[in-house]
Protein backbone atom coordinates (compact mmCIF):
# COMPACT_ATOMS: atom_id res chain seq x y z
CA UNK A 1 23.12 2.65 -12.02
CA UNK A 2 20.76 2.69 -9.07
CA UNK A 3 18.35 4.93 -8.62
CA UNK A 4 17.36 6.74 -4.91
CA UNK A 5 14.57 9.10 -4.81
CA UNK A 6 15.43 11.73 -7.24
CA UNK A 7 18.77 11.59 -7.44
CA UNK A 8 20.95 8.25 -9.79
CA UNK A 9 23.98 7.08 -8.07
CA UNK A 10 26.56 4.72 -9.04
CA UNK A 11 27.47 2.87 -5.81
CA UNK A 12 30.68 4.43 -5.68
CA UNK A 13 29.04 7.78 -5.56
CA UNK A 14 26.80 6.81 -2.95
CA UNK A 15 29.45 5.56 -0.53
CA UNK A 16 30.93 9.33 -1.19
CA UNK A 17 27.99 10.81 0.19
CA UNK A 18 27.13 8.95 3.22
CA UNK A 19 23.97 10.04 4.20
CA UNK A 20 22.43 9.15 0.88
CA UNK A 21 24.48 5.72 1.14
CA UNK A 22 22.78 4.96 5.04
CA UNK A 23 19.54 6.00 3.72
CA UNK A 24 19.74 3.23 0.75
CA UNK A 25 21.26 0.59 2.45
CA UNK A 26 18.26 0.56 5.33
CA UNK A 27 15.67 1.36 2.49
CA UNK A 28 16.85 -1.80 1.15
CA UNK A 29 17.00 -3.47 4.36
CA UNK A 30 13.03 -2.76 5.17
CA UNK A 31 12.22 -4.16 1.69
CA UNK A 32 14.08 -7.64 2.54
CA UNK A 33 12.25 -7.61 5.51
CA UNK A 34 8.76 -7.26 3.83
CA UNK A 35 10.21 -9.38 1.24
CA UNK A 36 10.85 -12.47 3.94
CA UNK A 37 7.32 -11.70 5.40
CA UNK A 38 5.55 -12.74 1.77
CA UNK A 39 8.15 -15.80 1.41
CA UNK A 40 7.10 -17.07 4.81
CA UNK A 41 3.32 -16.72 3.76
CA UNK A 42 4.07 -18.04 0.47
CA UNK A 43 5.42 -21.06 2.23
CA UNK A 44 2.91 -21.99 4.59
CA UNK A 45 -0.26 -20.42 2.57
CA UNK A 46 -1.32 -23.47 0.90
CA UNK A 47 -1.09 -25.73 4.13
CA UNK A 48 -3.56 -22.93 5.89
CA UNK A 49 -5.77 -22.59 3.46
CA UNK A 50 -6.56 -26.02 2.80
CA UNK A 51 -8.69 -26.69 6.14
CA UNK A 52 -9.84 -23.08 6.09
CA UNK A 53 -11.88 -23.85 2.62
CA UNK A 54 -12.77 -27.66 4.27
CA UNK A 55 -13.96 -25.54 7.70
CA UNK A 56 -15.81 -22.72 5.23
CA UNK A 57 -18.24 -25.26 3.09
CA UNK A 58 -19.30 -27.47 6.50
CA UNK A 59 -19.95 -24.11 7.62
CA UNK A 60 -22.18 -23.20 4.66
CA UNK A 61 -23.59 -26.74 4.81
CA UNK A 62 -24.72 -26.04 8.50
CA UNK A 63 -26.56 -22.83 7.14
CA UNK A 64 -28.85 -24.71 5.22
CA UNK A 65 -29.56 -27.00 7.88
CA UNK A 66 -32.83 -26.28 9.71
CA UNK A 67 -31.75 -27.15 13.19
CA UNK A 68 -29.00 -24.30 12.46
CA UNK A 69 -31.38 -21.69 11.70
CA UNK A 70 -31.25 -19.99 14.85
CA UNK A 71 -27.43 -20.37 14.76
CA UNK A 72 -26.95 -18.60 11.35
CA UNK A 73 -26.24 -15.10 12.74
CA UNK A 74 -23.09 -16.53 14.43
CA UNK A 75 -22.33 -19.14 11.58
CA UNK A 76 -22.38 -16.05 8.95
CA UNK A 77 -19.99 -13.99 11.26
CA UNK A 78 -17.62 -17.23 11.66
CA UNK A 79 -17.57 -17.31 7.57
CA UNK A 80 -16.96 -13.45 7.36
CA UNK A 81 -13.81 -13.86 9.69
CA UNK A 82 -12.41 -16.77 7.34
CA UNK A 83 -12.96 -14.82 4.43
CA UNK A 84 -11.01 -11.91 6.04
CA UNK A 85 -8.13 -14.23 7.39
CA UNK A 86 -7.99 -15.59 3.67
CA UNK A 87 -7.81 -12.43 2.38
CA UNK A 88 -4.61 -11.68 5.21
CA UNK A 89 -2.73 -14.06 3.31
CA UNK A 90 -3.72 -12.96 0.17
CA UNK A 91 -2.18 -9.76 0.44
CA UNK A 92 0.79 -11.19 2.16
CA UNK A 93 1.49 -13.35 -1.05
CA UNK A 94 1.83 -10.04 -2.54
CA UNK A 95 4.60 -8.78 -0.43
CA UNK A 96 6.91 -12.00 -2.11
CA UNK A 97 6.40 -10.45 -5.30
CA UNK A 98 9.62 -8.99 -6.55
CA UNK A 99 9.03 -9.26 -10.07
CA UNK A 100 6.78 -6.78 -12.23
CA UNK A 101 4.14 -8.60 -14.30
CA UNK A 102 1.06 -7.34 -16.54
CA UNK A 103 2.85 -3.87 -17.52
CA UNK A 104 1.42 -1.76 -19.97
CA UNK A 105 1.73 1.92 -21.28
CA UNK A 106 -0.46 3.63 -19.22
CA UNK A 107 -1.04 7.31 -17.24
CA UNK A 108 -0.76 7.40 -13.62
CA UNK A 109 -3.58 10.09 -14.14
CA UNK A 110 -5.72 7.75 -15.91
CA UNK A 111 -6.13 5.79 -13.16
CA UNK A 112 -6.21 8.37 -10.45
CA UNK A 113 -9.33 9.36 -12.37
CA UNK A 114 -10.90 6.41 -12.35
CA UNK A 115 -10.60 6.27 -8.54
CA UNK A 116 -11.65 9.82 -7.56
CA UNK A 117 -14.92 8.92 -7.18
CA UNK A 118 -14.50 6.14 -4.85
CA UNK A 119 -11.56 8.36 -2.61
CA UNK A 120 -13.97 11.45 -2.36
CA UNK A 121 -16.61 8.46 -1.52
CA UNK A 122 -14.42 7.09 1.41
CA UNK A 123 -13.63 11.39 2.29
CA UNK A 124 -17.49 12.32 2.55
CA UNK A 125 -17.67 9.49 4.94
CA UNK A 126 -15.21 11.13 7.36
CA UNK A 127 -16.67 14.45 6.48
CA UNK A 128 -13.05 14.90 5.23
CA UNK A 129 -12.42 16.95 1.18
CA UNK A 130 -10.05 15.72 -1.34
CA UNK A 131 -8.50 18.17 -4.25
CA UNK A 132 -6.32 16.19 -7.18
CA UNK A 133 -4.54 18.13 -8.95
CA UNK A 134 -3.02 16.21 -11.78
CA UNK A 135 0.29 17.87 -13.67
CA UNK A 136 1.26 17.16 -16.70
CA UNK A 137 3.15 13.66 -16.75
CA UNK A 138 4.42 10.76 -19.33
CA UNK A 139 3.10 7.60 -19.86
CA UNK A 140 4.77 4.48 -18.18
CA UNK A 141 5.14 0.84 -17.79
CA UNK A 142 2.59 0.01 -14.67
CA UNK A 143 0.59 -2.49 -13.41
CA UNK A 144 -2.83 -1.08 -13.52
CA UNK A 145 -4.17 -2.99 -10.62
CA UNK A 146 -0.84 -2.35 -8.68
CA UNK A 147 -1.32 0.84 -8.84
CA UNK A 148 -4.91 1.43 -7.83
CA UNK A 149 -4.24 -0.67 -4.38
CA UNK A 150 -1.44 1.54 -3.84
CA UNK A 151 -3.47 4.32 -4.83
CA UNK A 152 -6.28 3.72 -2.15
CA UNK A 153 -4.17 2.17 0.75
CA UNK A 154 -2.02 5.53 0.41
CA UNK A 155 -5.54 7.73 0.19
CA UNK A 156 -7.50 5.72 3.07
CA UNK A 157 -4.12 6.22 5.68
CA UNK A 158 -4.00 9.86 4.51
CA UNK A 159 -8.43 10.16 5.60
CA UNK A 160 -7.71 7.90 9.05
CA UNK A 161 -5.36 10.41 10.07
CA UNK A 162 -7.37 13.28 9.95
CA UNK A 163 -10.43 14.47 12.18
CA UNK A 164 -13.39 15.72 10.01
CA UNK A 165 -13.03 18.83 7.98
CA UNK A 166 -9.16 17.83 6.75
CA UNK A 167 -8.15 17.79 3.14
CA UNK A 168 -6.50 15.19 1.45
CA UNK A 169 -4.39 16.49 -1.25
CA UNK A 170 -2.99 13.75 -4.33
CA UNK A 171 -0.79 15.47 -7.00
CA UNK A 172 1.23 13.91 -9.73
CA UNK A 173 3.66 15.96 -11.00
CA UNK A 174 7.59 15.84 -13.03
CA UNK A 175 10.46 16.71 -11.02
CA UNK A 176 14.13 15.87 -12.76
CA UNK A 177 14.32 12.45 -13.94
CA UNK A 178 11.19 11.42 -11.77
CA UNK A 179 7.12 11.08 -11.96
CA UNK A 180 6.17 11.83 -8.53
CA UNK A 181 2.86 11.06 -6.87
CA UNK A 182 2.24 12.34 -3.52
CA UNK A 183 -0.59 11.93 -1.11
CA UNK A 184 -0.91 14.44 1.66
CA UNK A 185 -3.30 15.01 4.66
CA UNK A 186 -3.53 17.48 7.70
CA UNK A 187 -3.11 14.97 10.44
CA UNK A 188 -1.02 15.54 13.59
CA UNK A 189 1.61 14.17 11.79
CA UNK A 190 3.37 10.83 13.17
CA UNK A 191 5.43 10.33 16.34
CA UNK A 192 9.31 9.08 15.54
CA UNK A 193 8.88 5.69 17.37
CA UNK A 194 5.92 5.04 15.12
CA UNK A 195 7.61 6.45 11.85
CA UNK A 196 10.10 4.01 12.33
CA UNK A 197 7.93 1.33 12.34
CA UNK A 198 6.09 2.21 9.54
CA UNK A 199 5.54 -0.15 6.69
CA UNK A 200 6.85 -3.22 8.55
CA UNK A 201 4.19 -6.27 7.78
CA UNK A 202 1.53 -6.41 10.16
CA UNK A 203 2.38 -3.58 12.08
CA UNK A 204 -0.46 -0.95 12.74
CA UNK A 205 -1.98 1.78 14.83
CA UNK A 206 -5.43 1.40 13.45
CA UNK A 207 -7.87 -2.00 13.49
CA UNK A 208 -5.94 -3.04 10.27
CA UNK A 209 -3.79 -5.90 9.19
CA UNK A 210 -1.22 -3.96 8.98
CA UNK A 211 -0.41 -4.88 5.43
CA UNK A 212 -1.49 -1.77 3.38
CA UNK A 213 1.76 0.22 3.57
CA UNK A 214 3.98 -2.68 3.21
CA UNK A 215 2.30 -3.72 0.04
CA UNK A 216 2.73 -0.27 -1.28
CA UNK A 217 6.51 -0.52 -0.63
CA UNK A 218 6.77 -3.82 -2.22
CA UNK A 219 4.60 -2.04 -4.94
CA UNK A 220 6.82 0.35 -5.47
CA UNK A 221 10.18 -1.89 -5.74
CA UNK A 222 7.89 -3.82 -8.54
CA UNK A 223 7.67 -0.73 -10.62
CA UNK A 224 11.22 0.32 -9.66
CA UNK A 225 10.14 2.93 -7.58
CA UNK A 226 10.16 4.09 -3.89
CA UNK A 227 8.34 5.27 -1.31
CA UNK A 228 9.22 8.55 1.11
CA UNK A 229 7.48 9.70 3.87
CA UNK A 230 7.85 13.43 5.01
CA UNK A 231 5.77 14.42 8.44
CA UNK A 232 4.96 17.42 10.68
CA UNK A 233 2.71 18.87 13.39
CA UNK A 234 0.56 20.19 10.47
CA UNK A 235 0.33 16.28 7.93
CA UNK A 236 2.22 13.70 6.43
CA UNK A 237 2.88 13.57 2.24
CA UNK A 238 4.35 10.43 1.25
CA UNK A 239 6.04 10.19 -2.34
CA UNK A 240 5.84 7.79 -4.55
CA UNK A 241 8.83 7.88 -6.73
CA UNK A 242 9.42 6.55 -9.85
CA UNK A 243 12.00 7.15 -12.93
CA UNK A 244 10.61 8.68 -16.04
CA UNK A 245 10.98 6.97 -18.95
CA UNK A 246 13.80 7.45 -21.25
């Protein structure tokens, strides 16, 4: 049985209805793509990061070094940017990750609770409001720390898009056989050429890595699960989609 948004298929029911089929054979495509992305870092990760850490402590040694002292502006921002290019490859590791690990009976609400704070944090910032409204949802097998980076990578795109004064609006809720999440701002919604591109690693509008959304996606296939984007004039809601338990 495979499962596409919030309807099941068997294949041969999704070759009868085209659309649906097209839809889940490029859905798949994009994930093999972000799949390849976190193989290729996977591959050559340990090989970069071995002179990075050598480069990193000769830098720190320098710090402590009195004829550096009037160097150690420029020596702490040259450690800042290797900490951020390990932590590039960090998060590319987890786009290899096909395989759901550390699952445990818990309530997407739970943890959208324990995040609220820090979203409304990130809003006030931006001058931006949030409203959750939680439904009424079962308990499933997640990875708790999966879930809160998808959580905040899906809230932090929803406050980027928006001038001050928007409202970003995350509901769970039940709909058929699905828990649905959703995550919705009051951009200007996002331009076909870009919508397209969405999600592909390393690919961004903003001064990002352009890993967030392509982690969530290969969150998402983790927890059998997917991700759809819906857009306007008026915002963007992207769905996270996931099969209730039985």
């Amino acid at each position: 049985m495979m499962v596409y948004g919030d309807m099941e298929f068997t294949i041969s029911k999704l070759k009868e209805d085209k659309k649906s089929y097209s839809r889940f054979i490029k859905y798949n495509k994009h994930l093999e793509k972000i799949k390849l992305t976190g193989e290729i870092a996977a591959g050559i990760a340990h090989e970069i990061r071995n002179p990075m850490t050598t480069v990193r402590g000769l830098l720190q040694i320098l710090l402590k070094e009195k004829e550096c002292f009037s160097l150690e502006k420029n020596l702490g921002i040259m450690i800042k940017e290797l900490d951020r290019a390990n932590d590039i490859i960090t998060e590319s590791l987890l786009l290899a990750s096909t395989k759901a690990t550390g699952l445990k009976m818990k309530n997407l609400n739970d943890i959208i609770r324990i995040l609220s704070p820090h979203i409304k944090s990130n809003a006030s910032k931006s001058k931006n409001n949030v409203v959750i409204e939680l439904g009424v949802i079962p308990d499933q097998l997640l990875n708790e720390e999966d879930m809160k980076k998808l959580i905040i990578n899906l809230s932090q795109n929803g406050l980027e898009a928006m001038s001050s004064g928007g409202t970003l609006t995350i509901k769970t809720y039940t709909e058929d056989t699905n828990i649905i999440l959703s995550v919705q701002d009051q951009g200007t919604g996002i331009k076909p050429d870009i919508l397209e591109k969405l999600g592909t690693p390393f690919f961004s509008t903003k001064d990002h890595s352009g890993l967030g959304l392509a982690i969530c996606y290969s969150i998402a296939a983790r927890h059998n699960a997917i991700l759809q984007i819906e857009t306007g004039p008026t915002g963007t809601t992207v769905f996270f989609r996931m099969v209730r338990p039985q």
